[in-house]
Every structure is written in C-alpha cells, then in structure tokens.
PDB file of N, CA and C in Angstrom:
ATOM      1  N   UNK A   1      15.472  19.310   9.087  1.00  0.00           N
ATOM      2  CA  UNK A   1      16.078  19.738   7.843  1.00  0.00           C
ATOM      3  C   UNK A   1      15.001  20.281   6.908  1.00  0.00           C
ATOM      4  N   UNK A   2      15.366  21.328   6.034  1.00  0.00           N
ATOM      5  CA  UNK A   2      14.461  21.751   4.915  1.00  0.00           C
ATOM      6  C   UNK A   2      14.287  20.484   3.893  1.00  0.00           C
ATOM      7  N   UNK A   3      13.455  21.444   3.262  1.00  0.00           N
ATOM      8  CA  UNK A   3      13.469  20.512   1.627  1.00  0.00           C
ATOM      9  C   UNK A   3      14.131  20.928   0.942  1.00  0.00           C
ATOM     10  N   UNK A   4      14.731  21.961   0.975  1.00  0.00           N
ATOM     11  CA  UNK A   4      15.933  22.135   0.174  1.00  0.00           C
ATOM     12  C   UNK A   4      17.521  21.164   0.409  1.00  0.00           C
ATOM     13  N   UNK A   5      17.702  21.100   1.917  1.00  0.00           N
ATOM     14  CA  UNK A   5      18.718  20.136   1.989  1.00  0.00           C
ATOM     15  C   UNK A   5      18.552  18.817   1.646  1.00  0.00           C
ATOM     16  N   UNK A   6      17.443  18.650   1.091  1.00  0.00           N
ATOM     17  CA  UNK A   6      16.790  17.068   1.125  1.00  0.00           C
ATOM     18  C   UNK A   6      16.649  17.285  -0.982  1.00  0.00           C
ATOM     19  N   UNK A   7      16.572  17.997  -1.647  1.00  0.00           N
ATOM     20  CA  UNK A   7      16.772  18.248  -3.135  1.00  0.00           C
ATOM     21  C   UNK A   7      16.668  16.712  -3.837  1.00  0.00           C
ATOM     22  N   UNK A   8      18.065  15.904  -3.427  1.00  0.00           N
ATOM     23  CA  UNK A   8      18.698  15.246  -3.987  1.00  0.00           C
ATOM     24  C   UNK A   8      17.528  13.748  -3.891  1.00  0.00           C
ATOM     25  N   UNK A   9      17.474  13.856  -2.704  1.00  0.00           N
ATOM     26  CA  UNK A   9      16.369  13.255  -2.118  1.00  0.00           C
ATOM     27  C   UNK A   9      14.779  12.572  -3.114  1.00  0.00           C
ATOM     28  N   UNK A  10      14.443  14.333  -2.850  1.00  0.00           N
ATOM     29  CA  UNK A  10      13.344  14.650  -3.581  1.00  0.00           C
ATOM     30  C   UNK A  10      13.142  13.986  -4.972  1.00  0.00           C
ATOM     31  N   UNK A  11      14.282  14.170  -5.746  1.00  0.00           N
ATOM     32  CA  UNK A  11      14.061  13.946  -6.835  1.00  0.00           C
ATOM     33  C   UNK A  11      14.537  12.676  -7.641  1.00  0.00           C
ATOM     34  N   UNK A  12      15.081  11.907  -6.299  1.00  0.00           N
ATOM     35  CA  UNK A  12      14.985  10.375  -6.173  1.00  0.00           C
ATOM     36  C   UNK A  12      13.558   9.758  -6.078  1.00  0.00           C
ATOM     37  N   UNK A  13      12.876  10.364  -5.060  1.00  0.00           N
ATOM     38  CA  UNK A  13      12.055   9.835  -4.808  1.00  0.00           C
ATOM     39  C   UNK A  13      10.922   9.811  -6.037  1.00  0.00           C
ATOM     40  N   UNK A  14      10.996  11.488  -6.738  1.00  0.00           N
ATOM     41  CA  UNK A  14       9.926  11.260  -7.748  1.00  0.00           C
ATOM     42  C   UNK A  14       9.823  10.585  -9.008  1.00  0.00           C
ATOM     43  N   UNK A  15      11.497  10.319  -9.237  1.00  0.00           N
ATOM     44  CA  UNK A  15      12.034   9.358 -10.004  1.00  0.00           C
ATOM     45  C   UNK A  15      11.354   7.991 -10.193  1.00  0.00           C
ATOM     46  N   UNK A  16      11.329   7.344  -8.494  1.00  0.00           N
ATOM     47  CA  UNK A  16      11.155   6.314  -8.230  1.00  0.00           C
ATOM     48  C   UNK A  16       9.472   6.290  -8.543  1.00  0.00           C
ATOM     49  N   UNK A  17       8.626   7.101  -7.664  1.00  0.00           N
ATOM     50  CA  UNK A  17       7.131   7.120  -8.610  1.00  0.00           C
ATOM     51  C   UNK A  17       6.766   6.938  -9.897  1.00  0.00           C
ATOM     52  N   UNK A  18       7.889   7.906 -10.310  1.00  0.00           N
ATOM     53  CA  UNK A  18       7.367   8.346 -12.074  1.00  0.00           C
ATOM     54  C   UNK A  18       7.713   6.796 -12.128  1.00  0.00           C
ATOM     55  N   UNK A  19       8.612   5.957 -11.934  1.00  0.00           N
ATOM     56  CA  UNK A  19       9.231   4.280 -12.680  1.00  0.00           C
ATOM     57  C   UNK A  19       8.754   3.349 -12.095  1.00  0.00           C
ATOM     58  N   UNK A  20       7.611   3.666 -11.179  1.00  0.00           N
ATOM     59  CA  UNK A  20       6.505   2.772 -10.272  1.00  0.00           C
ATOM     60  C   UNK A  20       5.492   3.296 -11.272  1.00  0.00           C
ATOM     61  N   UNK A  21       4.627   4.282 -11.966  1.00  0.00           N
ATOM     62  CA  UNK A  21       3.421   4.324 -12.249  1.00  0.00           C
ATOM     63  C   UNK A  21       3.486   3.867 -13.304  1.00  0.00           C
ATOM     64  N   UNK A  22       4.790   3.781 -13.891  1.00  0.00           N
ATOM     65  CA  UNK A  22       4.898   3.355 -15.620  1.00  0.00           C
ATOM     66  C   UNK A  22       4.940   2.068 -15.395  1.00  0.00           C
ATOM     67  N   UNK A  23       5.726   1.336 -14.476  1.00  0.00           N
ATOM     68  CA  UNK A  23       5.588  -0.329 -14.492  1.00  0.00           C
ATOM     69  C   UNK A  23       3.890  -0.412 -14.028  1.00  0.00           C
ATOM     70  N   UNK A  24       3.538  -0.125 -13.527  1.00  0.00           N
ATOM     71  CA  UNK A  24       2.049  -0.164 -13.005  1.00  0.00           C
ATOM     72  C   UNK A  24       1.392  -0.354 -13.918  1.00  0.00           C
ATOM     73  N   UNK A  25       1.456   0.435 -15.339  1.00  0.00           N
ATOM     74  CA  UNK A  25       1.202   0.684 -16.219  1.00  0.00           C
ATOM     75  C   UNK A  25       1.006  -0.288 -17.684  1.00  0.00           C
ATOM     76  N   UNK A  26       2.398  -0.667 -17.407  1.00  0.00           N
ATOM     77  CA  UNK A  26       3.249  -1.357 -18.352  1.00  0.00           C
ATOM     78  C   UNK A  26       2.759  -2.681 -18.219  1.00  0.00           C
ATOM     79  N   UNK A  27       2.538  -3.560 -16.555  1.00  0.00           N
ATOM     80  CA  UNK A  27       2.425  -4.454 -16.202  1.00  0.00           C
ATOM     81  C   UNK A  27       0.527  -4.778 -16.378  1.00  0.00           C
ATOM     82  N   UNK A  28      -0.024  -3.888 -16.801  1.00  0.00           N
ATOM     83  CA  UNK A  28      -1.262  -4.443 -16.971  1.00  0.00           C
ATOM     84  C   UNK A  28      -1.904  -4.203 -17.989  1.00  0.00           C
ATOM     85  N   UNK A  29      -0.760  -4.149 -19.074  1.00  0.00           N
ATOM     86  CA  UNK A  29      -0.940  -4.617 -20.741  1.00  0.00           C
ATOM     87  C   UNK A  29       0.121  -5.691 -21.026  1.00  0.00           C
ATOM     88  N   UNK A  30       0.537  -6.356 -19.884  1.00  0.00           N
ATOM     89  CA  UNK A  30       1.580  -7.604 -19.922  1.00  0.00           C
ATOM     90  C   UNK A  30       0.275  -8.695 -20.403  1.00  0.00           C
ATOM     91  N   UNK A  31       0.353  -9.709 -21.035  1.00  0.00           N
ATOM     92  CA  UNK A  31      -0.363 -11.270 -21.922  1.00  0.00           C
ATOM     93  C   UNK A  31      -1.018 -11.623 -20.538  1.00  0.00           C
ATOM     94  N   UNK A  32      -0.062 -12.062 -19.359  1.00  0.00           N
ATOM     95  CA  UNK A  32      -0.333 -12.660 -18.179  1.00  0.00           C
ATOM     96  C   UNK A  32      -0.537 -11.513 -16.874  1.00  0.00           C
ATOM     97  N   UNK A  33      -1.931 -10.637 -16.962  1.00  0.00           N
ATOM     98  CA  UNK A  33      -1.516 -10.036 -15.855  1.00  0.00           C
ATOM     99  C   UNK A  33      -1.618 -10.382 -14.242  1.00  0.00           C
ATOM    100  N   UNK A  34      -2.529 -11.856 -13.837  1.00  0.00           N
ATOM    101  CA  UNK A  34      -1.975 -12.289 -13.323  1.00  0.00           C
ATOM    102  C   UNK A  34      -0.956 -12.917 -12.338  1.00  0.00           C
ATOM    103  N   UNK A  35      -0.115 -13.038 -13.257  1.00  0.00           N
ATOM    104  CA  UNK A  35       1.259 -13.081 -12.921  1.00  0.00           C
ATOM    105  C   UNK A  35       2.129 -11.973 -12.427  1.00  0.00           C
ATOM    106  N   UNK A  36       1.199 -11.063 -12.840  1.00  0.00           N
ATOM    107  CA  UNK A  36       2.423  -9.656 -12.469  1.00  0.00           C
ATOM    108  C   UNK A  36       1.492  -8.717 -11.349  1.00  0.00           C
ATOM    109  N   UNK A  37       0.317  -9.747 -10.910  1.00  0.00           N
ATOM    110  CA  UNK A  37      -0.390  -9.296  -9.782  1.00  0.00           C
ATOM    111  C   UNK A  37       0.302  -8.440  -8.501  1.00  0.00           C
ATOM    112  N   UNK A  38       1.629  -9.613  -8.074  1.00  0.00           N
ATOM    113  CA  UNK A  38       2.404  -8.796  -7.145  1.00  0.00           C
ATOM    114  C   UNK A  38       3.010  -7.658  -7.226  1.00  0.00           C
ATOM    115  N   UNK A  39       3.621  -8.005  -8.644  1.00  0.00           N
ATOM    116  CA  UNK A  39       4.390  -6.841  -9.359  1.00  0.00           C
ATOM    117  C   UNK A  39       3.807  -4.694  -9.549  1.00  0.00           C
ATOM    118  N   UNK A  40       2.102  -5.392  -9.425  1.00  0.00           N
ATOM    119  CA  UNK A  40       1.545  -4.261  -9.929  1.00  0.00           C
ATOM    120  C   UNK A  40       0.976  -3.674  -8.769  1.00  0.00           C
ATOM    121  N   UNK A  41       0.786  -4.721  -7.272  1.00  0.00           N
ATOM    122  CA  UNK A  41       0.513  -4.406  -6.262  1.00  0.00           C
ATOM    123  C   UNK A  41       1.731  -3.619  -5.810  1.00  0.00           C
ATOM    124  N   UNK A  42       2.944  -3.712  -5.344  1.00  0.00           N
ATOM    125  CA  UNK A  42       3.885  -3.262  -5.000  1.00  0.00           C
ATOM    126  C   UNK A  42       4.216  -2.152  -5.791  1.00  0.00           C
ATOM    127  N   UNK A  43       4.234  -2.002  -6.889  1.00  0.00           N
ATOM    128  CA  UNK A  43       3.847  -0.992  -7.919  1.00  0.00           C
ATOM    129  C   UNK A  43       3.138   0.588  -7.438  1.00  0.00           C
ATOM    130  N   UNK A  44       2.323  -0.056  -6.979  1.00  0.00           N
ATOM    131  CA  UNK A  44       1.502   1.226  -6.232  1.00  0.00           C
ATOM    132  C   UNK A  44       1.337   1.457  -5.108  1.00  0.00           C
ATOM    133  N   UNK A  45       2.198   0.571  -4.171  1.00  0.00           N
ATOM    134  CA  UNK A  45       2.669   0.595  -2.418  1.00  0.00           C
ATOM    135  C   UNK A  45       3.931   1.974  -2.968  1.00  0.00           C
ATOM    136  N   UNK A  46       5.106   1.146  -3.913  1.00  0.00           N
ATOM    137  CA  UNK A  46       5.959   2.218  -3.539  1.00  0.00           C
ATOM    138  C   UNK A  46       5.898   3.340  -4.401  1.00  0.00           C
ATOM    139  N   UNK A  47       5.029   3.743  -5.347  1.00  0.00           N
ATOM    140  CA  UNK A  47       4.767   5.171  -5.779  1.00  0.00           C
ATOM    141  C   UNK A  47       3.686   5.954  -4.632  1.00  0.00           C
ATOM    142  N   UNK A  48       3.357   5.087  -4.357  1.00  0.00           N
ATOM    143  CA  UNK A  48       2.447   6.173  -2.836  1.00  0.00           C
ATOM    144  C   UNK A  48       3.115   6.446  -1.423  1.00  0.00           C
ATOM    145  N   UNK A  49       3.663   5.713  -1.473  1.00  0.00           N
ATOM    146  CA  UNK A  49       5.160   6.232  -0.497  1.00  0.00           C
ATOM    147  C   UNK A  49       5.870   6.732  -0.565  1.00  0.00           C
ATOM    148  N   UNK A  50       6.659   6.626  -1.666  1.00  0.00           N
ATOM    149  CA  UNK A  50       7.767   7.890  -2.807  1.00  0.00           C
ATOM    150  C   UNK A  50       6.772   9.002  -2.499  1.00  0.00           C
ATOM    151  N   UNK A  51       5.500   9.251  -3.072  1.00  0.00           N
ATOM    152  CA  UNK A  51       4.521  10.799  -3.093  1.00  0.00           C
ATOM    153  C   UNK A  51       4.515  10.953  -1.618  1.00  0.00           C
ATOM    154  N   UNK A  52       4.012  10.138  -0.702  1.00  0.00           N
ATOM    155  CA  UNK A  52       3.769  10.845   0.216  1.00  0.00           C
ATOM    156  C   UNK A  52       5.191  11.570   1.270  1.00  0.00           C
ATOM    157  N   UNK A  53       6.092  10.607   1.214  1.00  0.00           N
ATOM    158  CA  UNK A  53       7.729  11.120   1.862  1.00  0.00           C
ATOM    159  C   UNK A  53       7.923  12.363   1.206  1.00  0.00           C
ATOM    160  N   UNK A  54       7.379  12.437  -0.258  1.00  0.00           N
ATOM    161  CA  UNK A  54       8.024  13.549  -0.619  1.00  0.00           C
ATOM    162  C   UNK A  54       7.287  14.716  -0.539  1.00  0.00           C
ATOM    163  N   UNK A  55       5.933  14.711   0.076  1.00  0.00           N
ATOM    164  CA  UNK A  55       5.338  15.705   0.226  1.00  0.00           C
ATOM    165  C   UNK A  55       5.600  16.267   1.966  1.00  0.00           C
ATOM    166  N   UNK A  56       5.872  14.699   2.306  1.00  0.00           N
ATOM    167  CA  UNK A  56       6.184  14.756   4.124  1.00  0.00           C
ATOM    168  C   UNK A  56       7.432  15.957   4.252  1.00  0.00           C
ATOM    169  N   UNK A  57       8.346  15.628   3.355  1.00  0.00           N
ATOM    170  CA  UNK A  57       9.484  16.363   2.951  1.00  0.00           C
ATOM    171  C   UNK A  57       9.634  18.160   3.065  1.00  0.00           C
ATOM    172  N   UNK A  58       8.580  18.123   2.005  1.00  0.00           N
ATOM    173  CA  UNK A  58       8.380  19.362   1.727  1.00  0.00           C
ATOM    174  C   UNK A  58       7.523  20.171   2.452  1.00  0.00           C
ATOM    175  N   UNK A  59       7.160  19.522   3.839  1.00  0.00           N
ATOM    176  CA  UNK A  59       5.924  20.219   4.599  1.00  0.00           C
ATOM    177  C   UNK A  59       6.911  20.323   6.313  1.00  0.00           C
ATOM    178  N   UNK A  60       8.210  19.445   5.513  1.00  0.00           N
ATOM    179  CA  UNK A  60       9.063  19.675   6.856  1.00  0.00           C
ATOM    180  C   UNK A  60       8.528  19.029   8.074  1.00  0.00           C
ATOM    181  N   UNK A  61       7.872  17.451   7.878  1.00  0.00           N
ATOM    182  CA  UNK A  61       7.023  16.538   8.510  1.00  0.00           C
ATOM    183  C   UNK A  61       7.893  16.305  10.107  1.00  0.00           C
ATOM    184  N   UNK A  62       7.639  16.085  11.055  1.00  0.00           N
ATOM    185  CA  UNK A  62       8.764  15.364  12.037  1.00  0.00           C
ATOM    186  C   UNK A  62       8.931  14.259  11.983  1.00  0.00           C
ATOM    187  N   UNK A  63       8.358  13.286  11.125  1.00  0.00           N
ATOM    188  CA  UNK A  63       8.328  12.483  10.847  1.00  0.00           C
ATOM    189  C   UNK A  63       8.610  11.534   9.372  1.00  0.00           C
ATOM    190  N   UNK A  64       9.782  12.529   9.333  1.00  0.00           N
ATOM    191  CA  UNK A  64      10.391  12.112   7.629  1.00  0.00           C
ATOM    192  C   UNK A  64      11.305  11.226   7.824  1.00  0.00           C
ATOM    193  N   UNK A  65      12.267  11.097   9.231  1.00  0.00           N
ATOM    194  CA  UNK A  65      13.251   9.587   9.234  1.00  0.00           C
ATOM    195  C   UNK A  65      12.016   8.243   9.280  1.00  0.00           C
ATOM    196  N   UNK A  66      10.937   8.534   9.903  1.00  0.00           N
ATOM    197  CA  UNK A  66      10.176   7.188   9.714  1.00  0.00           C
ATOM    198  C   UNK A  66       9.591   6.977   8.917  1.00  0.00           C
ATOM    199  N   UNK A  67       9.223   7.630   8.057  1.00  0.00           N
ATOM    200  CA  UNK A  67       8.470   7.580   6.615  1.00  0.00           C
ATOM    201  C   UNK A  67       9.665   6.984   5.822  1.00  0.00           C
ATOM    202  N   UNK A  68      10.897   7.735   5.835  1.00  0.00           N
ATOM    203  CA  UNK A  68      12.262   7.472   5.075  1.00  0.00           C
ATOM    204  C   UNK A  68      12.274   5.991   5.413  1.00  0.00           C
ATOM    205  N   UNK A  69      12.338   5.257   7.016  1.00  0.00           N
ATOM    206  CA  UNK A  69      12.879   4.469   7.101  1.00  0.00           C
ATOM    207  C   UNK A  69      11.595   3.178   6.255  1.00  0.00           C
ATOM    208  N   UNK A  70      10.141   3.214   6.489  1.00  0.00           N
ATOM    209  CA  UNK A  70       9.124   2.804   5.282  1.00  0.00           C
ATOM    210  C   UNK A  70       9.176   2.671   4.058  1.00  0.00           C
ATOM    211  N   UNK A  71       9.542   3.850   3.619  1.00  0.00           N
ATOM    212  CA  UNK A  71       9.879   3.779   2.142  1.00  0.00           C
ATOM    213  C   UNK A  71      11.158   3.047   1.849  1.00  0.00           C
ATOM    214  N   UNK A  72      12.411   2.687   2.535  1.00  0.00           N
ATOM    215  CA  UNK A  72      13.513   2.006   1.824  1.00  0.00           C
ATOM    216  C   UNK A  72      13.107   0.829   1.721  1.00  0.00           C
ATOM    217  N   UNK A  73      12.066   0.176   3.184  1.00  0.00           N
ATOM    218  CA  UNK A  73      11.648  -0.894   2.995  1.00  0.00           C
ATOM    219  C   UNK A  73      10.460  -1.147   2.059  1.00  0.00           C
ATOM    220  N   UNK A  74       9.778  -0.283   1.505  1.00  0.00           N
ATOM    221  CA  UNK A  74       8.714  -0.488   0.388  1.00  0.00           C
ATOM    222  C   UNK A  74       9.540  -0.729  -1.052  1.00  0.00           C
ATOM    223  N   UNK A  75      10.506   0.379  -1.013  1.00  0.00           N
ATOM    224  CA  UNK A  75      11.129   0.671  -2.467  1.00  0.00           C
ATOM    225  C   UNK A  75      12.264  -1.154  -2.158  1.00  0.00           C
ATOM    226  N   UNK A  76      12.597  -1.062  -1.486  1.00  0.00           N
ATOM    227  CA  UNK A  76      13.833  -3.004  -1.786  1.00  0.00           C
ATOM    228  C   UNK A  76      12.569  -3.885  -2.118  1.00  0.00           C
ATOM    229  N   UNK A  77      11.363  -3.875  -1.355  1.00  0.00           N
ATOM    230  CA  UNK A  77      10.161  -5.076  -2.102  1.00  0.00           C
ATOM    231  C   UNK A  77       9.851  -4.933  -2.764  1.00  0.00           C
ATOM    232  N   UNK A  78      10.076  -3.959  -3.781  1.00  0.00           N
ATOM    233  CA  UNK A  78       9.344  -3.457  -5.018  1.00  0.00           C
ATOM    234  C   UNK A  78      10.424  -3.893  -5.881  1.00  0.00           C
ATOM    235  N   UNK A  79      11.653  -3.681  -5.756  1.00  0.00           N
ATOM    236  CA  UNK A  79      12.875  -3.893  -6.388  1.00  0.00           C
ATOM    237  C   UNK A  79      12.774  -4.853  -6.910  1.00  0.00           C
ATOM    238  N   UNK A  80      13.031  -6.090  -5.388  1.00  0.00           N
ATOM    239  CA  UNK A  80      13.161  -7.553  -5.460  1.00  0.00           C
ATOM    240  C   UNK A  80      12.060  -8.145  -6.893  1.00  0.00           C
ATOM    241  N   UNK A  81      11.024  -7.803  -6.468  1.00  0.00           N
ATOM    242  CA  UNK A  81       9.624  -8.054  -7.145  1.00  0.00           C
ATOM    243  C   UNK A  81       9.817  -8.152  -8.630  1.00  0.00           C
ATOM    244  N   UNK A  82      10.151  -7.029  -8.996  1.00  0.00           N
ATOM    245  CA  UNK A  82      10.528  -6.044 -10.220  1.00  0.00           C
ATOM    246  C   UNK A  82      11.165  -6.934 -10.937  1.00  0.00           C
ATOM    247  N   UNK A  83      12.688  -7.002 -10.317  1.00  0.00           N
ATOM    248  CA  UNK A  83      13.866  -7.595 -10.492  1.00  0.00           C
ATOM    249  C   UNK A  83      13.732  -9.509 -11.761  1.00  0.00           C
ATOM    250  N   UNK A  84      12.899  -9.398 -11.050  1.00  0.00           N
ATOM    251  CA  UNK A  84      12.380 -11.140 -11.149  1.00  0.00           C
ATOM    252  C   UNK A  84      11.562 -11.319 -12.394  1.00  0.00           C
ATOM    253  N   UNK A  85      11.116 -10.205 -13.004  1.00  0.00           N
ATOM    254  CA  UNK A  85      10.385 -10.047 -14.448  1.00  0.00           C
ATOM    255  C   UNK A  85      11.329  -9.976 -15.526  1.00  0.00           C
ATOM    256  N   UNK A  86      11.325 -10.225 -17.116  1.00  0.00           N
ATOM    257  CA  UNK A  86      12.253  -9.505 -17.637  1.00  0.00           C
ATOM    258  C   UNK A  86      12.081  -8.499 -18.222  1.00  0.00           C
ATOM    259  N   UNK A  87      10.941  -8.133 -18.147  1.00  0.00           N
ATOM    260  CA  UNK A  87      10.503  -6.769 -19.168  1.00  0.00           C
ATOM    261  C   UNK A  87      11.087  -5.740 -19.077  1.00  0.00           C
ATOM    262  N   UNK A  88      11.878  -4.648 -19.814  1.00  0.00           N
ATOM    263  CA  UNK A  88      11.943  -3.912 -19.316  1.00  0.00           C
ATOM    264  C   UNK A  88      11.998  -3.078 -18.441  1.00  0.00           C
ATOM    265  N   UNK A  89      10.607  -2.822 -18.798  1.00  0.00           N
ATOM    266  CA  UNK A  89      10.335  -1.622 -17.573  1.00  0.00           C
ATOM    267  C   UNK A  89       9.900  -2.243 -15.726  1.00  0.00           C
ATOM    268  N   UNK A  90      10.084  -3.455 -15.727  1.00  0.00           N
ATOM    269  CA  UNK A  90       9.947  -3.960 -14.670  1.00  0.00           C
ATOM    270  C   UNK A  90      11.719  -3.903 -14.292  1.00  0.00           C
ATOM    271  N   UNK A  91      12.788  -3.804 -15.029  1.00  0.00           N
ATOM    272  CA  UNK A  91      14.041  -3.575 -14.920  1.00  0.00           C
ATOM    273  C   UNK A  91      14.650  -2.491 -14.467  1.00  0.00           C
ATOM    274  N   UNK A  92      13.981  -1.603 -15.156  1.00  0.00           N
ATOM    275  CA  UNK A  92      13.897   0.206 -14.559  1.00  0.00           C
ATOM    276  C   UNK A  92      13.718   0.467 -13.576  1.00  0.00           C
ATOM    277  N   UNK A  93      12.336  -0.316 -13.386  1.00  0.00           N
ATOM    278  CA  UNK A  93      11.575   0.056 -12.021  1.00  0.00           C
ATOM    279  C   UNK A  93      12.540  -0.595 -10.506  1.00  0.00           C
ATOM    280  N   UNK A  94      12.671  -1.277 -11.347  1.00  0.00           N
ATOM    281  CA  UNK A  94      13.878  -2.157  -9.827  1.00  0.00           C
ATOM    282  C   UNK A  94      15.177  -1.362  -9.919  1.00  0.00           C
ATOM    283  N   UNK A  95      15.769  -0.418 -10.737  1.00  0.00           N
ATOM    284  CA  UNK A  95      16.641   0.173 -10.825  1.00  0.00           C
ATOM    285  C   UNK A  95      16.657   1.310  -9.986  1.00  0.00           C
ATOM    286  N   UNK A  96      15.257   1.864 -10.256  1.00  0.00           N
ATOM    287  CA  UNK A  96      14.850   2.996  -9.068  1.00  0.00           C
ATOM    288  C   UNK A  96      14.470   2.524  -8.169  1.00  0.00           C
ATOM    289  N   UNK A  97      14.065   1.466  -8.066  1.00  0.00           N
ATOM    290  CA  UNK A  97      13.447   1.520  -6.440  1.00  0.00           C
ATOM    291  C   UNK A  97      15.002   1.309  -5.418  1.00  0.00           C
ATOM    292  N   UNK A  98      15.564   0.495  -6.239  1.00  0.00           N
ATOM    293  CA  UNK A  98      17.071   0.138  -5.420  1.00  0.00           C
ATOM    294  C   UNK A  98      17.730   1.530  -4.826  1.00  0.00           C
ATOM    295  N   UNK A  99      17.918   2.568  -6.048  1.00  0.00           N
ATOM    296  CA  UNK A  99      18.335   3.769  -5.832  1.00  0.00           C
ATOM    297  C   UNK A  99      17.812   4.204  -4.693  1.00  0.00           C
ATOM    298  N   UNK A 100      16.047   4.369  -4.512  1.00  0.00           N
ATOM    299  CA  UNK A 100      15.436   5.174  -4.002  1.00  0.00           C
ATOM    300  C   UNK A 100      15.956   4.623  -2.366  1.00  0.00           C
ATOM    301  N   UNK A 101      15.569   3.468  -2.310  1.00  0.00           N
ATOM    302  CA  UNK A 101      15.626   2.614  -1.337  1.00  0.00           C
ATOM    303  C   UNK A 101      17.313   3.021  -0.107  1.00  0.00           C
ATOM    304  N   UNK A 102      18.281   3.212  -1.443  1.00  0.00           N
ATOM    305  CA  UNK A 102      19.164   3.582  -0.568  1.00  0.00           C
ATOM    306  C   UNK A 102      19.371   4.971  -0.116  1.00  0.00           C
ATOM    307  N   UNK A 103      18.504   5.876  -0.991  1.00  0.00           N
ATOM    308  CA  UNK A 103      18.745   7.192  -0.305  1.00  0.00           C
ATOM    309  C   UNK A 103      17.936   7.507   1.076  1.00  0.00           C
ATOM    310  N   UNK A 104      17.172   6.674   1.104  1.00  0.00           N
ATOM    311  CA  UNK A 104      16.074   6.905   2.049  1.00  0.00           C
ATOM    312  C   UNK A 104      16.486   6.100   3.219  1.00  0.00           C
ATOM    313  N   UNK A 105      17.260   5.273   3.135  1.00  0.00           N
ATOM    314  CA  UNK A 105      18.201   4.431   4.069  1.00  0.00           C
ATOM    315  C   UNK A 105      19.298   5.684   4.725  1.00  0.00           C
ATOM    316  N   UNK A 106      19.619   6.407   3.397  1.00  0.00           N
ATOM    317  CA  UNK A 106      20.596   7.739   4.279  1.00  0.00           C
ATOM    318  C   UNK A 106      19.732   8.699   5.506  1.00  0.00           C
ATOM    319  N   UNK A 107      18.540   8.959   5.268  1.00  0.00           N
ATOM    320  CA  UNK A 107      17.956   9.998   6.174  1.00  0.00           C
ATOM    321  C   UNK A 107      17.397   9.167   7.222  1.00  0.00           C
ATOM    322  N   UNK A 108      16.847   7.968   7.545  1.00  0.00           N
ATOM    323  CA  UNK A 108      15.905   7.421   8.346  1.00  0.00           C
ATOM    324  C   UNK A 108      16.746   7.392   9.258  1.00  0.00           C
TER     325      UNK A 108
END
C-alpha cells in the first residue's frame, strides 16, 4: 500500500509522537521525577516508533505490518503507563497512544 492509503494512519501516528514528546516533557518538570521514570521511559519507546512506522510508511517499507504490529504493542504500554498518572498530559498521552495503538492493530 502507498502512503497515501495509509493518510489516516499517518497522522495518528504523528499525533501519538507529538502527545509522547510533550508527556516526555511534561513528566520531567513533574516534583517526583522518579516516579514517572517509567512513564518517561515509555514516553520515548513510543514516540520513536510512531516516527519510525511513519517514516517506514512513507518509504513504502515491506515491513510496515511488523513495525504496525510493534507499535500497537509499544503505544497499549505507554497507554497503560500513562493512564495510571493523573496529570494531565499523562491523560492525553494515554488517549493517543490507545488511539494509535488501535490503528496500527488495523494494518499489522
């Protein structure tokens, strides 16, 4: 498939980066960072997976259902993770990763 049939995709996925680099972000001007060690690790597992699927994407990779099928499982541990904070933007971020997680569940 192109990257054009994949659009919808795409711009899930960069979604999900852009709301991974900001919790990344967000989480290490948190009081306890620490605590949000996991949070900020996973943080930057699934914005580098979101970038790279979506560049895999756009280069028309043969290998975009297995990257796809990586990334749903990066973006649900990131979710879960997320999920479990109350801040905000750790709320967001689990909002997209859930999203991301299931679109990428559609192509793998």
């Amino acid at each position: 498939m192109s990257h054009e049939q994949h659009q919808q995709l795409l711009e899930t996925l960069h979604e999900c980066m852009a709301a991974c680099n900001h919790c990344y972000d967000a989480c290490l001007n948190e009081e306890n960072v620490n605590m949000m060690a996991p949070c900020i690790r996973l943080d930057r597992e699934c914005a580098d997976i979101c970038h790279y699927l979506e560049s895999a994407i756009t280069r028309n990779s043969p290998f975009v259902a297995q990257l796809a099928s990586v990334c749903a499982e990066i973006c649900s541990a990131c979710g879960e993770e997320c999920k479990k904070h109350e801040h905000e933007h750790c709320q967001q971020c689990a909002d997209a990763c859930f999203q991301c997680a299931e679109a990428c569940k559609s192509i793998a």
